[in-house]
Protein backbone atom coordinates (compact mmCIF):
# COMPACT_ATOMS: atom_id res chain seq x y z
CA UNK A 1 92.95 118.93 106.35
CA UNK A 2 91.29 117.01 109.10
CA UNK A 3 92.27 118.37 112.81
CA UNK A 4 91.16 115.35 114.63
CA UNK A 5 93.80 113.20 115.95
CA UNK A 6 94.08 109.51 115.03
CA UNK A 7 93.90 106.94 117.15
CA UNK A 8 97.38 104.52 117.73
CA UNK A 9 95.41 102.09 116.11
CA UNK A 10 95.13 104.49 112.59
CA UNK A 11 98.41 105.67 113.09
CA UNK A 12 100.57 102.64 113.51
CA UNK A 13 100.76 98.94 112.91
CA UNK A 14 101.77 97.29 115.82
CA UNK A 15 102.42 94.25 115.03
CA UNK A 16 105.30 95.72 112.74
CA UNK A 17 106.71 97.57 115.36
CA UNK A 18 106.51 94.85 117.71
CA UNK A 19 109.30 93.02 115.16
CA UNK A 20 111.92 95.66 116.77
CA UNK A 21 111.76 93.72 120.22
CA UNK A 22 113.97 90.76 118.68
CA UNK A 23 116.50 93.27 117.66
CA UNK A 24 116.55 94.85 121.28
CA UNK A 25 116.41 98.09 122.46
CA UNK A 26 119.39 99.71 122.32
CA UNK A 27 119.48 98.80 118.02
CA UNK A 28 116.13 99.95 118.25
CA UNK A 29 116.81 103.06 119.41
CA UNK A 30 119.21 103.63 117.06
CA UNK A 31 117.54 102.80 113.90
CA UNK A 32 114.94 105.43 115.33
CA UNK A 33 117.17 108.14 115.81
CA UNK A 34 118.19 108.01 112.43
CA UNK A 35 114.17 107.84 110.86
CA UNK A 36 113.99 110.90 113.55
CA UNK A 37 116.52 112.74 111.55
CA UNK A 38 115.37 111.68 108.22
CA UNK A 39 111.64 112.78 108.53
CA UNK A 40 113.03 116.27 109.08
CA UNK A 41 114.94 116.35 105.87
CA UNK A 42 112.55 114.59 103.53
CA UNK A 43 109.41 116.93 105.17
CA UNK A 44 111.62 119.84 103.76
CA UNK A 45 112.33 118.57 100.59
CA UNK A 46 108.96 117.10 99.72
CA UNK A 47 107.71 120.82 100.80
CA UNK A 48 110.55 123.00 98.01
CA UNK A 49 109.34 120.26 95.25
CA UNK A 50 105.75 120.91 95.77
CA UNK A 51 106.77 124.82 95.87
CA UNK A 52 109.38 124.06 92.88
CA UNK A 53 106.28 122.26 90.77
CA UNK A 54 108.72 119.15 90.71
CA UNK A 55 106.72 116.39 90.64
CA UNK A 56 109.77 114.21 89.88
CA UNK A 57 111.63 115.15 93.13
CA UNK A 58 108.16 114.85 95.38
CA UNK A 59 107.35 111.34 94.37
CA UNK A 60 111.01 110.52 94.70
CA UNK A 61 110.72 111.74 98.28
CA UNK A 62 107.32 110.62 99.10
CA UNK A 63 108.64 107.13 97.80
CA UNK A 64 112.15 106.97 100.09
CA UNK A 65 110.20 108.30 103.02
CA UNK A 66 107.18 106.02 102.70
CA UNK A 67 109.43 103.11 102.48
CA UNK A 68 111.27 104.19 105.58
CA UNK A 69 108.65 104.88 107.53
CA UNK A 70 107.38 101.23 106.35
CA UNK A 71 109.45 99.68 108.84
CA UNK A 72 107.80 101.34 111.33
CA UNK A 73 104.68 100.68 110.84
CA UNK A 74 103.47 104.53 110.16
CA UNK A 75 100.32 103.10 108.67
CA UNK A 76 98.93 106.71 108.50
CA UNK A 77 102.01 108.33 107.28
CA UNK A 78 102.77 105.85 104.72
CA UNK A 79 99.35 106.03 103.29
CA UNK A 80 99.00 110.44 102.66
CA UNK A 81 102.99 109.74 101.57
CA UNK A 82 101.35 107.36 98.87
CA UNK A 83 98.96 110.18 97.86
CA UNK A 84 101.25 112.39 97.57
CA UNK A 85 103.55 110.02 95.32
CA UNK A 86 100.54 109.68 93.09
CA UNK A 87 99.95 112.78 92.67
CA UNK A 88 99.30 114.34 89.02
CA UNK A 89 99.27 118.22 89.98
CA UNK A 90 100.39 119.71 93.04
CA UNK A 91 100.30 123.81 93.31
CA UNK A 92 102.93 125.89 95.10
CA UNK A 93 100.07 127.35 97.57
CA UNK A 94 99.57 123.73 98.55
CA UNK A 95 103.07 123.61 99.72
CA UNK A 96 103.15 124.56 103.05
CA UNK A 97 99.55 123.05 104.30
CA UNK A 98 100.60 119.63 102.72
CA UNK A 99 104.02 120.46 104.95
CA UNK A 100 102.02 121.12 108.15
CA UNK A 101 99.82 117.95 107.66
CA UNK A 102 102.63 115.49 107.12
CA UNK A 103 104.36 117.04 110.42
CA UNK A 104 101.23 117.42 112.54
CA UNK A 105 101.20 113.44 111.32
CA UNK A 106 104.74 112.52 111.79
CA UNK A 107 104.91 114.08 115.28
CA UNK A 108 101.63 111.95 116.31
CA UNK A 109 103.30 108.88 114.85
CA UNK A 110 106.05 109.67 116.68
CA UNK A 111 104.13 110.07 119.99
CA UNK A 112 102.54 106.52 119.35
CA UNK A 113 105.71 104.89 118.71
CA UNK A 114 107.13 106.63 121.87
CA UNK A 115 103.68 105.37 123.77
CA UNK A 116 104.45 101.38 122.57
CA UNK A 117 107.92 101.58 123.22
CA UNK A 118 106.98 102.44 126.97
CA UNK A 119 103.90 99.17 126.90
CA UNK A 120 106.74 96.50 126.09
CA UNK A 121 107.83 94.99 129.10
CA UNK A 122 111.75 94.79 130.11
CA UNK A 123 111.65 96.47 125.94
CA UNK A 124 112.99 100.24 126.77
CA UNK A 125 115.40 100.96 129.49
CA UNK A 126 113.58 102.74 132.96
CA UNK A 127 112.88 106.53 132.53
């Protein structure tokens, strides 16, 4: 697992984020709230099916979550979620590292997208 922390550049893809500004911020916000809420759930249950050996149930996961997080432009995300929906063999052990990655990753992600929203002018409302 590599430590290092990604750049904004590796973790997101601007230019797909930068599609939310038509929609405006407060729909923004609330399409976000609800990926926020989402990640939680699917980090869970992609951790049980790697501990369950149910390689069904993880790529199912990996796949809704990866297409979620699409929208966002979690370039980083979407890519080890890929990897993980691809994957032949998982082992139980592998469970809980694979669950701190993809948080340690989300929570970056999430820190970018928090960093753009505050570059768009007149986008997010005055802290």
């Amino acid at each position: 697992m590599d430590t290092s922390r990604p750049s904004s550049e590796s973790l997101l893809d601007i230019s797909q984020l930068n599609s939310f500004i038509t929609i405006g911020y407060t729909d923004y916000i609330d399409l976000l709230g609800d990926v926020i809420q989402d990640v939680a759930s699917h980090l869970v249950s992609i951790q049980a099916a790697i501990q369950q050996g149910n390689l069904v149930d993880l790529r199912a996961r990996s796949h809704s979550l990866r297409g979620m997080l699409s929208y966002f432009g979690c370039i980083a995300m979407t890519a080890r979620l890929k990897v993980l929906e691809e994957s032949a063999s998982l082992t139980p052990p592998q469970a809980a590292a694979i669950h701190g990655e993809l948080q340690s990753l989300w929570d970056q992600s999430l820190a970018a997208i928090r960093s753009w929203e505050k570059s768009v002018p007149n986008f997010a409302p005055a802290h």
